[in-house]
N, C-alpha and C. Protein backbone atom coordinates (compact mmCIF):
# COMPACT_ATOMS: atom_id res chain seq x y z
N UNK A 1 0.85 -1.19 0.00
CA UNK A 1 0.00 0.00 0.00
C UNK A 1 0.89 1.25 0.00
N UNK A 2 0.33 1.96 -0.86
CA UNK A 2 1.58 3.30 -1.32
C UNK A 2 1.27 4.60 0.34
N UNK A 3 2.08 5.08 0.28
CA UNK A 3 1.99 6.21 1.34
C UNK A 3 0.67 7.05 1.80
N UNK A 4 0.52 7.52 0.13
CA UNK A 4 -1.26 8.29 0.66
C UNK A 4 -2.08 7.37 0.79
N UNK A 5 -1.91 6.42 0.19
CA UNK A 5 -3.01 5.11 0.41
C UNK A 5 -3.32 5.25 1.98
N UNK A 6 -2.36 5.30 3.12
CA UNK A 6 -2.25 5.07 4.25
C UNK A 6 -2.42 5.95 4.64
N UNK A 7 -2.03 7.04 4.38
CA UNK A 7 -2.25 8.21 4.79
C UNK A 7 -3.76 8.19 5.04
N UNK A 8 -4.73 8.03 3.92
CA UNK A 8 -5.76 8.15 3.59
C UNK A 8 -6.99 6.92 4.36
N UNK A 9 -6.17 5.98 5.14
CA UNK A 9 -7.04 5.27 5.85
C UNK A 9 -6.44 5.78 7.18
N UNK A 10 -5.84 5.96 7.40
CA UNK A 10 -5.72 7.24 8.53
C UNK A 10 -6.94 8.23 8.76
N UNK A 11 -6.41 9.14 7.71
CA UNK A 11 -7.88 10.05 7.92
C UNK A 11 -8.82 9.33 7.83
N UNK A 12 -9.36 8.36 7.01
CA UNK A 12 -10.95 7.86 7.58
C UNK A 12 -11.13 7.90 8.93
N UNK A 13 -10.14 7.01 9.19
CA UNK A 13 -10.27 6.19 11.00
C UNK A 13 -10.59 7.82 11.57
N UNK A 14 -9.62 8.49 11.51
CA UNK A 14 -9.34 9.51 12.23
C UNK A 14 -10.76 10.72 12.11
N UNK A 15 -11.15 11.04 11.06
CA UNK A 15 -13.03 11.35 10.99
C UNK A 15 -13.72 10.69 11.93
N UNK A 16 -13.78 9.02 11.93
CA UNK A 16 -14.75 8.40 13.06
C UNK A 16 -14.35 8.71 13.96
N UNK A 17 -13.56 8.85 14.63
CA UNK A 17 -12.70 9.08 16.17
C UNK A 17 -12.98 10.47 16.32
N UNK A 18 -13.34 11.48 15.65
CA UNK A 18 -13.31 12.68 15.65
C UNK A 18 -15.28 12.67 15.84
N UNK A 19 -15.48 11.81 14.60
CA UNK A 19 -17.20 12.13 15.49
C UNK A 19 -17.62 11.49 16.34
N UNK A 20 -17.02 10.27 17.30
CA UNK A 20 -17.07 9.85 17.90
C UNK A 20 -17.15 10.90 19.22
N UNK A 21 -15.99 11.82 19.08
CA UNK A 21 -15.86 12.88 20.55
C UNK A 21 -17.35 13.88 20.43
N UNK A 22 -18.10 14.20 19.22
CA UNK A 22 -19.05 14.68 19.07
C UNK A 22 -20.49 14.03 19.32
N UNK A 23 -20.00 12.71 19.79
CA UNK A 23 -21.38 11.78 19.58
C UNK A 23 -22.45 11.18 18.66
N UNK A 24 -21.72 11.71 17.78
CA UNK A 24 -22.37 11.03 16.21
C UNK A 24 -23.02 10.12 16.30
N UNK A 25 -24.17 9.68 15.69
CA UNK A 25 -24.39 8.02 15.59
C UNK A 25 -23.83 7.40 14.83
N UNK A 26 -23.36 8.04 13.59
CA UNK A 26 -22.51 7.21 12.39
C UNK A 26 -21.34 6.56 13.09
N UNK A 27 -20.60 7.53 13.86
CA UNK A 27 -19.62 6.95 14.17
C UNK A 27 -19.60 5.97 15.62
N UNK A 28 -21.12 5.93 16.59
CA UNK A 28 -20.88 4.85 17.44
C UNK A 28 -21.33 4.02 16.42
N UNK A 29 -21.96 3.86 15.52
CA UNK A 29 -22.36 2.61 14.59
C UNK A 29 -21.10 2.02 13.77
N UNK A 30 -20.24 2.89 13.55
CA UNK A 30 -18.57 1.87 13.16
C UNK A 30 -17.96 1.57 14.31
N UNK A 31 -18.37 1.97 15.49
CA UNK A 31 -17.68 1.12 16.63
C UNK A 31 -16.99 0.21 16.65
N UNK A 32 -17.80 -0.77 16.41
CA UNK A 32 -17.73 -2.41 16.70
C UNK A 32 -16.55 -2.66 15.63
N UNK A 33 -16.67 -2.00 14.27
CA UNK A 33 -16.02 -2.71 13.11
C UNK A 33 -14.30 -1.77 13.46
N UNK A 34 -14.82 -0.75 14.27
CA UNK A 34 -13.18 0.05 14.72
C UNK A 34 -12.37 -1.66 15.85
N UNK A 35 -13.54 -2.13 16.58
CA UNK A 35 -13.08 -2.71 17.31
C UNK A 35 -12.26 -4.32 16.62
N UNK A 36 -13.53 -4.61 15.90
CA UNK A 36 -12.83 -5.56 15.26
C UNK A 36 -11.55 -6.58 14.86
N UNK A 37 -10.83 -5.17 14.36
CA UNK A 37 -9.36 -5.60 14.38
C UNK A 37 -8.36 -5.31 15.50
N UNK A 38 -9.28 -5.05 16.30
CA UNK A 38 -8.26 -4.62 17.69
C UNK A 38 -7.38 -5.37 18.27
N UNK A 39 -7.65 -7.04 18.05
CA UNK A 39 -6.94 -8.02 18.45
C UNK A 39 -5.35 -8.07 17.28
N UNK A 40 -5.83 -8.14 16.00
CA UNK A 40 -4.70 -8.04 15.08
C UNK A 40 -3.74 -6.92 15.32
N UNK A 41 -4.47 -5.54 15.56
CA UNK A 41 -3.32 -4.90 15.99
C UNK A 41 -2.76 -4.91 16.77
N UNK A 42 -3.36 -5.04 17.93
CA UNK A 42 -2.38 -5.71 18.97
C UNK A 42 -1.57 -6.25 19.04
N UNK A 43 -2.04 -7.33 18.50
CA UNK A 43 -0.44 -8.88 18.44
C UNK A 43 0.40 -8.25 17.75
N UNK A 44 0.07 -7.20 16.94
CA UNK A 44 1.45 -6.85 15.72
C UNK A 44 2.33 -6.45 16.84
N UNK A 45 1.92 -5.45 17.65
CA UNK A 45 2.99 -4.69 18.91
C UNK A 45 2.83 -3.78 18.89
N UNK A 46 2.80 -2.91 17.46
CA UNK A 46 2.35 -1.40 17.24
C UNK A 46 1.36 -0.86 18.12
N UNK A 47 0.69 -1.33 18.59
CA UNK A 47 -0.60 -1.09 19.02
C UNK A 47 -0.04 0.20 20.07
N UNK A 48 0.72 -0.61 21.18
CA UNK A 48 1.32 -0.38 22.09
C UNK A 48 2.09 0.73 22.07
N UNK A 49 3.09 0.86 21.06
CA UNK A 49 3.67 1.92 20.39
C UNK A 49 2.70 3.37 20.62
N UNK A 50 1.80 3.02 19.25
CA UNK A 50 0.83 4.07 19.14
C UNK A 50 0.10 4.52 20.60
N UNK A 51 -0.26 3.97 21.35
CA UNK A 51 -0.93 4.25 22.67
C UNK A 51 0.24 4.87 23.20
N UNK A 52 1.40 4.52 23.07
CA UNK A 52 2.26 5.39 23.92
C UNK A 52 2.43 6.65 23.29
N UNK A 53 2.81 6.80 22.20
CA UNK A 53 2.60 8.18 21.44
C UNK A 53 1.43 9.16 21.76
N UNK A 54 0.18 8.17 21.45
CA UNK A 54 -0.83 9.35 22.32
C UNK A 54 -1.09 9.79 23.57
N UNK A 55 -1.06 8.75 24.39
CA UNK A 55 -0.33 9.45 25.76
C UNK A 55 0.79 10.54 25.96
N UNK A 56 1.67 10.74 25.17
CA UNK A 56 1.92 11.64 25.31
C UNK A 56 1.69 12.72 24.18
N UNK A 57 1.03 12.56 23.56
CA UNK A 57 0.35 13.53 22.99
C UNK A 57 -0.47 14.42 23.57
N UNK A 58 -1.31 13.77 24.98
CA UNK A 58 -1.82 14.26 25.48
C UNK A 58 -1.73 14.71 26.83
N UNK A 59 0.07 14.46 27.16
CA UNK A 59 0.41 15.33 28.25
C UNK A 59 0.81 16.75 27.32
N UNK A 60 0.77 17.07 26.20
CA UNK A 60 1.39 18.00 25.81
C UNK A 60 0.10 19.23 26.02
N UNK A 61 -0.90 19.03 26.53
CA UNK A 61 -1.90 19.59 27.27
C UNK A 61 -1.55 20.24 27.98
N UNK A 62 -0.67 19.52 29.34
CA UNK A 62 -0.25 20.16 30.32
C UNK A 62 0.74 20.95 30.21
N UNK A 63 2.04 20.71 29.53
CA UNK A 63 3.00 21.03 28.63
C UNK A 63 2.74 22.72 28.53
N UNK A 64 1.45 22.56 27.56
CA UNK A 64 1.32 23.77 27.04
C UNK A 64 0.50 24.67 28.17
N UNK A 65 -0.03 24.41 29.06
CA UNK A 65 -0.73 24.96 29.85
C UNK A 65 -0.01 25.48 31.41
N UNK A 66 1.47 25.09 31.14
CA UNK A 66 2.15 24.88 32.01
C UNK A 66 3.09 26.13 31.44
N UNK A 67 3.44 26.58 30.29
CA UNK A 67 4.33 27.45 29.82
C UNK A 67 3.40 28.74 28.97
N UNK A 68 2.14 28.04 28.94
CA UNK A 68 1.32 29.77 28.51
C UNK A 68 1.41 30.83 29.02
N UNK A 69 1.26 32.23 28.36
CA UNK A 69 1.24 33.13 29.45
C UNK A 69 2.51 33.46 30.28
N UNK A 70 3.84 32.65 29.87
CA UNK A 70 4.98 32.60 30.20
C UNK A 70 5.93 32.91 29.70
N UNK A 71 7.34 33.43 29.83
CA UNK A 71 8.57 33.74 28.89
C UNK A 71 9.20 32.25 28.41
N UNK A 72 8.46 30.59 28.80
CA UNK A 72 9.11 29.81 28.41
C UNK A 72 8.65 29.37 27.01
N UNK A 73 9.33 29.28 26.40
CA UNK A 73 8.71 28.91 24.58
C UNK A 73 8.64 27.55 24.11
N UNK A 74 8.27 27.68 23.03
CA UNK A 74 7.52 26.14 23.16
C UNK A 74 8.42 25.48 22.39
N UNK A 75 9.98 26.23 21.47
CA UNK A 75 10.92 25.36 21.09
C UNK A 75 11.94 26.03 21.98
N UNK A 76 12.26 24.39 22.22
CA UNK A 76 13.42 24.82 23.34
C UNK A 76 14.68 23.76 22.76
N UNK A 77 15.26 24.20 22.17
CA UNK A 77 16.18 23.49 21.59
C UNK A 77 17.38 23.04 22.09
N UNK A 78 17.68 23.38 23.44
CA UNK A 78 18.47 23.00 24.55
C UNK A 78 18.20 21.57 25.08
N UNK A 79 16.44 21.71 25.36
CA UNK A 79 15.85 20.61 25.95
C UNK A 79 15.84 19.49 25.15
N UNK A 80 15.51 19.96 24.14
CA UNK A 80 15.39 18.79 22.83
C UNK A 80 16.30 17.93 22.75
N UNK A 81 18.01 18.67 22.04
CA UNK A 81 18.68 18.02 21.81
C UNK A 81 19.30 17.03 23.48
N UNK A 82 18.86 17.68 24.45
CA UNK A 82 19.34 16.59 25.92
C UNK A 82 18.24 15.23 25.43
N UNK A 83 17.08 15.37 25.38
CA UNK A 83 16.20 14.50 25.29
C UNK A 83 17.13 13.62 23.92
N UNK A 84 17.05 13.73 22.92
CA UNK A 84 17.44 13.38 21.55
C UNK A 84 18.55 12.68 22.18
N UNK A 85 20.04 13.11 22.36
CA UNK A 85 21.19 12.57 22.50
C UNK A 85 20.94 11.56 23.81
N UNK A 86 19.99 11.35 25.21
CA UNK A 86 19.56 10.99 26.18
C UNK A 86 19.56 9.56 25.43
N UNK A 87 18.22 9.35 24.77
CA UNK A 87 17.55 8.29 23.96
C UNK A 87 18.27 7.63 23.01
N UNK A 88 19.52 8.39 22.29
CA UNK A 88 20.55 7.83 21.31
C UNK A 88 20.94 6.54 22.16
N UNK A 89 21.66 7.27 23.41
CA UNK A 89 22.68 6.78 23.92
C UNK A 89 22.19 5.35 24.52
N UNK A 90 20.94 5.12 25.42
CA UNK A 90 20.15 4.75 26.06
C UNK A 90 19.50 3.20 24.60
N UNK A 91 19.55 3.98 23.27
CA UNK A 91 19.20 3.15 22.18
C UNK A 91 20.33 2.11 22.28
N UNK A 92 21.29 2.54 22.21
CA UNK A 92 22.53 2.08 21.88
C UNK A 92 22.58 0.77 22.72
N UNK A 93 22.78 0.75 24.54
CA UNK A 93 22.44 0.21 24.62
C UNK A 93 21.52 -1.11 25.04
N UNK A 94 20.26 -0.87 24.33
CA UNK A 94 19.05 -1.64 24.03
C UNK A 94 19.76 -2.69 22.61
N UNK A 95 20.62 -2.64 22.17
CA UNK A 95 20.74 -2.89 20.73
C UNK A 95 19.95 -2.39 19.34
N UNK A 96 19.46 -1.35 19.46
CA UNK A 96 19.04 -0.42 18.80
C UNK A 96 19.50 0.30 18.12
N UNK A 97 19.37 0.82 16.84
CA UNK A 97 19.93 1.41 15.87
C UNK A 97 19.73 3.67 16.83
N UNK A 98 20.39 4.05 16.69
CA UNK A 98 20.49 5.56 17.39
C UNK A 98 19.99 6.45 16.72
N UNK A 99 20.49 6.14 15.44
CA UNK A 99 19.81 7.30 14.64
C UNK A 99 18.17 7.23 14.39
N UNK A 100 17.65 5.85 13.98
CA UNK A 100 16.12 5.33 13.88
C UNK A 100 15.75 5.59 15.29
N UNK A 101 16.42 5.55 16.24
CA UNK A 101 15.23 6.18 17.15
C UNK A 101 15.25 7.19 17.79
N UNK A 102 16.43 7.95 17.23
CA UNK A 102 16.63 9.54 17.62
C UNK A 102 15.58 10.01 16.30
N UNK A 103 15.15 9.63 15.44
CA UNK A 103 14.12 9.72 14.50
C UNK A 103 12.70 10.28 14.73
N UNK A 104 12.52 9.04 15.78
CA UNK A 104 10.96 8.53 16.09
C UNK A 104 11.12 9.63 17.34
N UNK A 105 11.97 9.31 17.87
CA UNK A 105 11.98 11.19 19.16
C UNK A 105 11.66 12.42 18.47
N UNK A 106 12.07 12.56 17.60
CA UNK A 106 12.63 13.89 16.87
C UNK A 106 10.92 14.08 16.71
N UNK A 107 10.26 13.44 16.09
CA UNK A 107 8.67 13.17 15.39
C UNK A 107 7.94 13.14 16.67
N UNK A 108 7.94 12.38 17.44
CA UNK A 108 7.58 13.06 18.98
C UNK A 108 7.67 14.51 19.84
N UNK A 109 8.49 14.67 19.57
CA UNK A 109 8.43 16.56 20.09
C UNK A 109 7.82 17.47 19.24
N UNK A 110 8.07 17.39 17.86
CA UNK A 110 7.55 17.91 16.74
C UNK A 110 6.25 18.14 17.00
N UNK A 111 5.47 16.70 17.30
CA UNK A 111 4.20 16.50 17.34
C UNK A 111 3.54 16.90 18.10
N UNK A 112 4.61 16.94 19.77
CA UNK A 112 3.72 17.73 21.24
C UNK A 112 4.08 19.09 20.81
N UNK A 113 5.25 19.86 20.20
CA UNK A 113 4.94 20.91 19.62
C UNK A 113 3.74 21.55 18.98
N UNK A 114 3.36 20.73 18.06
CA UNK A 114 2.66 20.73 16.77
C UNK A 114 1.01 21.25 17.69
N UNK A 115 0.69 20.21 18.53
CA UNK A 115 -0.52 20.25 20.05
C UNK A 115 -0.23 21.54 20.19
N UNK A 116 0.98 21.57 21.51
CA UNK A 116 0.98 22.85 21.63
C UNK A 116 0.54 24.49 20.99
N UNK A 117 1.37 24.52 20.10
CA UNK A 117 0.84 25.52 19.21
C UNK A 117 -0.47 25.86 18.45
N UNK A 118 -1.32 24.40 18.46
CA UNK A 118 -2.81 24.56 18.21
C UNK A 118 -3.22 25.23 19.76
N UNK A 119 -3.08 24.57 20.57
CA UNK A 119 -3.63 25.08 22.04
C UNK A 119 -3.72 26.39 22.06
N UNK A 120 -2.50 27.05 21.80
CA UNK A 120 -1.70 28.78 22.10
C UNK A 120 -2.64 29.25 21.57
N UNK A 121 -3.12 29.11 19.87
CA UNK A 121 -3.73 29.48 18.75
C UNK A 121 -5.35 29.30 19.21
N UNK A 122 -5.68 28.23 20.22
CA UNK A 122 -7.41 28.16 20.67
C UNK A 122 -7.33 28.91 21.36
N UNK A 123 -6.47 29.41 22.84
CA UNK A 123 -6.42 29.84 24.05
C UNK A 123 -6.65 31.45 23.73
N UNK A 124 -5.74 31.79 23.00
CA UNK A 124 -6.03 33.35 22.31
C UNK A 124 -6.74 33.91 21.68
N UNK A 125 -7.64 33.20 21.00
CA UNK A 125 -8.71 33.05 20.19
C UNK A 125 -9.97 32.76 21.34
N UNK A 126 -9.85 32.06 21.84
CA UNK A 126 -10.81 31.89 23.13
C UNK A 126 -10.73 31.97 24.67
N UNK A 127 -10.40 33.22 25.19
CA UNK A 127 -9.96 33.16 26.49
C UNK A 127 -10.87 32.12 27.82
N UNK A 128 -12.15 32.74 27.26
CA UNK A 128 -13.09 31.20 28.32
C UNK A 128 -12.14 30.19 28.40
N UNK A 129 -11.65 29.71 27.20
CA UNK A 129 -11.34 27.93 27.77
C UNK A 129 -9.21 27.85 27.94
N UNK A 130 -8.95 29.08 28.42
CA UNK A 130 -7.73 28.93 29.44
C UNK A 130 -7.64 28.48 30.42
N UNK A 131 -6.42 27.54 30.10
CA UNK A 131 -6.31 26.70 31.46
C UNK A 131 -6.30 27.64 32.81
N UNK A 132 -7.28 26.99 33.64
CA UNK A 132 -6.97 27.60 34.69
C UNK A 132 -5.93 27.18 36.03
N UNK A 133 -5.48 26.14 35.88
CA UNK A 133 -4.05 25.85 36.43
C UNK A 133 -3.04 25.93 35.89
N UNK A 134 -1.91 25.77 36.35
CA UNK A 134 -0.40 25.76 35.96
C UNK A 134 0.04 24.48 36.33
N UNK A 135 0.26 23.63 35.30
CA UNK A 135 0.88 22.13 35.90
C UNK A 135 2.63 22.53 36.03
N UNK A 136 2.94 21.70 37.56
CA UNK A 136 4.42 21.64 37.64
C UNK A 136 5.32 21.05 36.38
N UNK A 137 6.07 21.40 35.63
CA UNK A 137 6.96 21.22 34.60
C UNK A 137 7.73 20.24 34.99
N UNK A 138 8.35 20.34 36.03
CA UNK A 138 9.62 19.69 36.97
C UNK A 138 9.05 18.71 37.74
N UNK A 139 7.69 18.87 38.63
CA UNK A 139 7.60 17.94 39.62
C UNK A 139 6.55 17.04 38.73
N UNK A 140 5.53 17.38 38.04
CA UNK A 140 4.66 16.68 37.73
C UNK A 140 4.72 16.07 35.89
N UNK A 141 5.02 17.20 34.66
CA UNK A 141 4.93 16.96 34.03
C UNK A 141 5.84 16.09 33.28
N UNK A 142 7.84 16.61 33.58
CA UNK A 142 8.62 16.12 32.86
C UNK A 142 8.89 14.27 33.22
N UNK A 143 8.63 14.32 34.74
CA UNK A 143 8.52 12.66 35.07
C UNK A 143 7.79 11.98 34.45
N UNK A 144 6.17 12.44 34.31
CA UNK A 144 5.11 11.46 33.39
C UNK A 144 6.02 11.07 32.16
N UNK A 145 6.65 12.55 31.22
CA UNK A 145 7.35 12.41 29.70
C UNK A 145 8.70 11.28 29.68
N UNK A 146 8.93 11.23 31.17
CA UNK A 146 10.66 10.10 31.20
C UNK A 146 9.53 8.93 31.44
N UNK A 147 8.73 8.86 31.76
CA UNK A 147 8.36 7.16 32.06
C UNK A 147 8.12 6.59 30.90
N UNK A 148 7.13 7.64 30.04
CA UNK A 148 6.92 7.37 28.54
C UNK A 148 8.01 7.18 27.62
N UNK A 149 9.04 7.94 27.85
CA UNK A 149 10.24 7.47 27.38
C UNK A 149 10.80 6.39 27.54
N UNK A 150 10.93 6.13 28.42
CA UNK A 150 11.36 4.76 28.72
C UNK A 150 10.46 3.64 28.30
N UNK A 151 9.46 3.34 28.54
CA UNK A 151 8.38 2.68 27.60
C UNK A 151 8.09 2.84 26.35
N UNK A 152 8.65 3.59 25.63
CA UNK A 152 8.75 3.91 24.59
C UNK A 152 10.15 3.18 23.83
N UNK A 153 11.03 3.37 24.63
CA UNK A 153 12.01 2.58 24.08
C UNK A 153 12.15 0.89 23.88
N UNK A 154 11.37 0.67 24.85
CA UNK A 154 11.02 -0.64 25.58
C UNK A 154 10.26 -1.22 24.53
N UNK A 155 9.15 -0.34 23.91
CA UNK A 155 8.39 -1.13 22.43
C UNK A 155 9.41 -0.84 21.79
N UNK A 156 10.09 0.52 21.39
CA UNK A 156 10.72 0.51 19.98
C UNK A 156 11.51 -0.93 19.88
N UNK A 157 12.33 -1.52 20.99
CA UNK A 157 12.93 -2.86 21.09
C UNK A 157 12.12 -4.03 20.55
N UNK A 158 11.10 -3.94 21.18
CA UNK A 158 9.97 -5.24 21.10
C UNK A 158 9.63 -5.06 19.49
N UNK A 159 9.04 -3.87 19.00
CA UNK A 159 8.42 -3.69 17.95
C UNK A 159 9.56 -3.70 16.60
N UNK A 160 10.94 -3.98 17.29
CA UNK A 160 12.16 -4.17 15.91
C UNK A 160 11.57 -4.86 15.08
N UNK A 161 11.25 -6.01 15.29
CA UNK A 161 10.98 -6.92 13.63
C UNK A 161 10.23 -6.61 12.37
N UNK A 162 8.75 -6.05 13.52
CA UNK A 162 7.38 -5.97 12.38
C UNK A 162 7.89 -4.22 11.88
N UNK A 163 8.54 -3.81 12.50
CA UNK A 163 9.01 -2.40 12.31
C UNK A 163 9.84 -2.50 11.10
N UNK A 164 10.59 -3.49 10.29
CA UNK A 164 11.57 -3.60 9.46
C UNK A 164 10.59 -4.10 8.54
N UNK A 165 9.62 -4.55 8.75
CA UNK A 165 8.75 -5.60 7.94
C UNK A 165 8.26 -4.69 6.51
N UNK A 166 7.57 -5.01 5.66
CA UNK A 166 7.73 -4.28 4.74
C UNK A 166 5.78 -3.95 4.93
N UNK A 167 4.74 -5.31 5.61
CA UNK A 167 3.63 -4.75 6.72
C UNK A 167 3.40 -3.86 7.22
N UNK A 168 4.44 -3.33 7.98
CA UNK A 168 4.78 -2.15 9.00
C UNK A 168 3.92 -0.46 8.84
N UNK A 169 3.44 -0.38 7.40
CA UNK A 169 3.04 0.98 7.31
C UNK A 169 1.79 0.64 7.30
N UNK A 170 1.07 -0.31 6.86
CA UNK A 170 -0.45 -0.46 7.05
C UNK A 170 -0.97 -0.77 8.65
N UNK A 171 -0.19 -1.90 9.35
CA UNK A 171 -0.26 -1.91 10.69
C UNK A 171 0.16 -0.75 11.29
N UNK A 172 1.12 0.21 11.17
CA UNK A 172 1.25 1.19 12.45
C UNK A 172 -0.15 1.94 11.88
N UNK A 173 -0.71 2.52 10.98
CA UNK A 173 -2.08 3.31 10.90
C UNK A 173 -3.19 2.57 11.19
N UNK A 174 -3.54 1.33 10.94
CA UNK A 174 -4.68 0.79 11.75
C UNK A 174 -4.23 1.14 13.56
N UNK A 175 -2.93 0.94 13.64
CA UNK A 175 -2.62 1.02 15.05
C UNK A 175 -3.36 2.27 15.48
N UNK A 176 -2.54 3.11 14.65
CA UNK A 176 -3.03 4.52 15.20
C UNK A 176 -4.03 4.93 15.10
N UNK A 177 -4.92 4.63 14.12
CA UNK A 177 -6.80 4.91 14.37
C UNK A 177 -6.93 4.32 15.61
N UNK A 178 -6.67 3.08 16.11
CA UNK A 178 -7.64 2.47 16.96
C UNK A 178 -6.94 2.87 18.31
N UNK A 179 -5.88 3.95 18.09
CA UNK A 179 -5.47 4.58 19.51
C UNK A 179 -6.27 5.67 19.46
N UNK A 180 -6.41 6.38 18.57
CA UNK A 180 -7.19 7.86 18.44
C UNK A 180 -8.42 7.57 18.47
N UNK A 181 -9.23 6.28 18.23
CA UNK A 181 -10.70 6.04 18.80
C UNK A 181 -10.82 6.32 20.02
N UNK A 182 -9.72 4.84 20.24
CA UNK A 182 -10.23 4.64 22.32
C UNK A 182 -9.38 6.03 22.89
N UNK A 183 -8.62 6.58 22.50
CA UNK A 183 -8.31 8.18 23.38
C UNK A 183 -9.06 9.47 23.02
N UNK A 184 -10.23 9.15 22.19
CA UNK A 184 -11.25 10.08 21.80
C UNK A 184 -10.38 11.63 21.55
N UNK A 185 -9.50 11.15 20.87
CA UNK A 185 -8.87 12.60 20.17
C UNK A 185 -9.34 13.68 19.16
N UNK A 186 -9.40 14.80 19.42
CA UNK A 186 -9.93 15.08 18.33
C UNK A 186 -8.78 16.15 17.57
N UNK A 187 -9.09 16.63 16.52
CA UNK A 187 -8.44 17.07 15.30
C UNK A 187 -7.11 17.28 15.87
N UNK A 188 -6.55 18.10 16.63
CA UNK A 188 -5.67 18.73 16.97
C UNK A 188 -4.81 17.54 17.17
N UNK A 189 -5.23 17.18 18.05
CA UNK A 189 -4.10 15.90 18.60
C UNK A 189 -4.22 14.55 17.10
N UNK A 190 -5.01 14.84 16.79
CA UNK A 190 -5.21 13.45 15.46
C UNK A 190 -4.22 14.07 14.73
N UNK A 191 -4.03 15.21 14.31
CA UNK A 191 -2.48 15.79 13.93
C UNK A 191 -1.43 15.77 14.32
N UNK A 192 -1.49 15.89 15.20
CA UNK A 192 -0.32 15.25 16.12
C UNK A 192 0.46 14.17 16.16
N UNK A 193 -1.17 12.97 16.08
CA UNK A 193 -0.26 11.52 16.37
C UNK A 193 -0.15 11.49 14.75
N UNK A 194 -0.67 11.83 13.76
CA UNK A 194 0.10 11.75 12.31
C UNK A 194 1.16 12.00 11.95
N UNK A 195 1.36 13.44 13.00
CA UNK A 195 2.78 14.12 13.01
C UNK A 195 3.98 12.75 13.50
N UNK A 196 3.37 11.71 14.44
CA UNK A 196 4.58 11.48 15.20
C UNK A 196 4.60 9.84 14.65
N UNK A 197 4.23 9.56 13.61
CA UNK A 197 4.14 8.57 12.81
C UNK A 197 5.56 8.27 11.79
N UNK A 198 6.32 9.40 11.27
CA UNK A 198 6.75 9.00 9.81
C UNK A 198 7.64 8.02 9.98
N UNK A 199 8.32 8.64 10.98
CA UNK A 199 10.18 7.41 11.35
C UNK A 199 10.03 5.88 12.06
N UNK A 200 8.30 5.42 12.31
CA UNK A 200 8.11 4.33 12.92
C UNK A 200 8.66 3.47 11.99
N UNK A 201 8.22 3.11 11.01
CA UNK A 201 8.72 1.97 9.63
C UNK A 201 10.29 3.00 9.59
N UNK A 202 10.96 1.33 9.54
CA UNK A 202 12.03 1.49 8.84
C UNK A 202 11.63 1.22 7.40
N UNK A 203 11.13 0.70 6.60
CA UNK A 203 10.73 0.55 5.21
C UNK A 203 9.78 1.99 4.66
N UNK A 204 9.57 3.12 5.68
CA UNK A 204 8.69 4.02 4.95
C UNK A 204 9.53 4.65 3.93
């Protein structure tokens, strides 16, 4: 299946999951058939992957709600490259290739970026729905982002094989619809986890 091909069953999935957060009936009526293959994706491993990606897709909530309204910016390229070279090293050794998963990092920040900057862009546009807390950066938020990291590396290991597989691009997007169903994401973050998709296949 060629790239937009996938691309393009992406966005389907990603429409139902989107009227799903609206309550559609169309889309509780594909429910069942979202559910369907839930077992196949699973066993692939991806599954797991993708759920971890949106999880943190959706600390980038706090992320951003944590540095609004603040002199801290939302590229911090200090932080990045610690995170990036952190995960090289840490790849290395897992027996992991460094650069493929300084990759799949790189597409991960991008992506809680990517959140972020929709947020900034609603928040200013709509002051009603500003966060009205400040999540801790240090005590609360960056620990949740290292556990995910670390579990994250933990599939990228597990998920080596079907990841080389030449399978690999049709399974990680079923993966990722059926994470963006059950995490009832909507547009913003469904961009997001698209965003943090490209470097999963080594064959893309």
């Amino acid at each position: 299946m060629r790239p937009h091909r996938l691309r393009s069953v992406f966005v389907t999935a990603a429409v139902l999951a989107t009227a799903a957060v609206s309550g559609t009936t169309s889309a509780t009526a594909h429910a069942p058939a979202a559910y369907t293959s839930a077992t196949a994706v699973r066993a692939s491993g991806l599954g797991a992957l993708t759920e971890l990606f949106a999880e943190r897709l959706l600390l980038a909530d706090k992320v951003a709600a944590a540095k609004y309204g603040t002199e801290s910016p939302i590229d911090d390229p200090v932080r990045e490259r610690q995170i990036l070279d952190d995960v090289a090293a840490r790849a290395a050794g897992l027996g992991l290739d460094p650069d493929s998963v300084t990759a799949v990092f790189r597409d991960q920040i991008e992506a809680n970026k990517l959140v972020q900057r929709g947020l900034y862009a609603r928040w200013d546009a709509h002051p009603d729905e500003r966060p009205t807390e400040r999540p801790d950066l240090a005590k609360e938020v960056r620990p949740a982002l290292d556990l995910i990291t670390t579990r994250l590396l933990a599939s990228l290991r597990q998920t080596a094989p079907v990841r080389a597989d030449a399978s690999c691009g049709p399974r990680l997007y079923a993966a990722a619809a059926l994470s963006a169903y059950e995490h009832r994401l909507d547009v913003l973050h469904l961009k997001g986890l698209g965003r943090a998709l490209p470097s999963v296949c080594a064959t893309a």
